[in-house]
C-alpha atoms as a PDB file:
ATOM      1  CA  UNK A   1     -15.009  -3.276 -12.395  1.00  0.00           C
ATOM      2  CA  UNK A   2     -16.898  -0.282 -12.867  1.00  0.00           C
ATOM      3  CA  UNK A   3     -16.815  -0.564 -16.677  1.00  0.00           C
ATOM      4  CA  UNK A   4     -18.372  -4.194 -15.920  1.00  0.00           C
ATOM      5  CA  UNK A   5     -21.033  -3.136 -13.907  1.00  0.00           C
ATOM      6  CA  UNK A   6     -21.432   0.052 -16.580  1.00  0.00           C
ATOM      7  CA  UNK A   7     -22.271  -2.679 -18.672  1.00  0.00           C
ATOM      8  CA  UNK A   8     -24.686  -4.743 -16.980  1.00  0.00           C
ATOM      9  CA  UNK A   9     -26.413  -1.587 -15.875  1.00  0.00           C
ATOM     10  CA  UNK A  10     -26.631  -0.362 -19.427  1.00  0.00           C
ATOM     11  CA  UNK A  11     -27.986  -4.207 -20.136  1.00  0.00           C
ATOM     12  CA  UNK A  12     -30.543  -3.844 -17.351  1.00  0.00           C
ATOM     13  CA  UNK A  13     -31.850  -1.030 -18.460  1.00  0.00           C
ATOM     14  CA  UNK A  14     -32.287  -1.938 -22.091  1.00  0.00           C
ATOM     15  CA  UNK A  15     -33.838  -5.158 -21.257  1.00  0.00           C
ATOM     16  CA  UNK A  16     -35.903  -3.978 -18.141  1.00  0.00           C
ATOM     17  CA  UNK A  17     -37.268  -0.679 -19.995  1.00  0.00           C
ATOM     18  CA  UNK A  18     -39.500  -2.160 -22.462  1.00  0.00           C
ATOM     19  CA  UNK A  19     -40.838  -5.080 -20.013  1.00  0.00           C
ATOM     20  CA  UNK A  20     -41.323  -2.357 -17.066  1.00  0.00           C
ATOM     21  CA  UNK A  21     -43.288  -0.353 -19.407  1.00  0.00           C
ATOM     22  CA  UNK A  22     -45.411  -2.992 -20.644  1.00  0.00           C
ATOM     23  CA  UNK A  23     -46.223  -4.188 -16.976  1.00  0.00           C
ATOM     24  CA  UNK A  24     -46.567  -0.890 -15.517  1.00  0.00           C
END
Protein backbone atom coordinates (compact mmCIF):
# COMPACT_ATOMS: atom_id res chain seq x y z
CA UNK A 1 0.00 0.00 0.00
CA UNK A 2 2.56 2.38 0.75
CA UNK A 3 4.51 1.62 -2.44
CA UNK A 4 0.98 2.48 -4.18
CA UNK A 5 0.48 5.59 -2.66
CA UNK A 6 4.57 6.22 -3.20
CA UNK A 7 3.47 6.12 -6.56
CA UNK A 8 0.61 8.28 -6.92
CA UNK A 9 2.42 10.79 -4.77
CA UNK A 10 5.43 10.69 -7.02
CA UNK A 11 2.58 11.07 -10.00
CA UNK A 12 1.07 14.06 -8.21
CA UNK A 13 3.89 15.74 -7.92
CA UNK A 14 5.19 15.38 -11.44
CA UNK A 15 1.95 16.33 -12.89
CA UNK A 16 0.97 19.07 -10.26
CA UNK A 17 4.61 20.79 -10.33
CA UNK A 18 4.62 22.23 -13.67
CA UNK A 19 0.73 23.30 -13.61
CA UNK A 20 1.22 24.81 -9.89
CA UNK A 21 4.03 26.75 -11.20
CA UNK A 22 2.41 28.05 -14.14
CA UNK A 23 -0.73 29.17 -12.04
CA UNK A 24 1.10 30.43 -9.18
Amino acid sequence: MKFYYNIVFMHFTLVCSPICHLAF
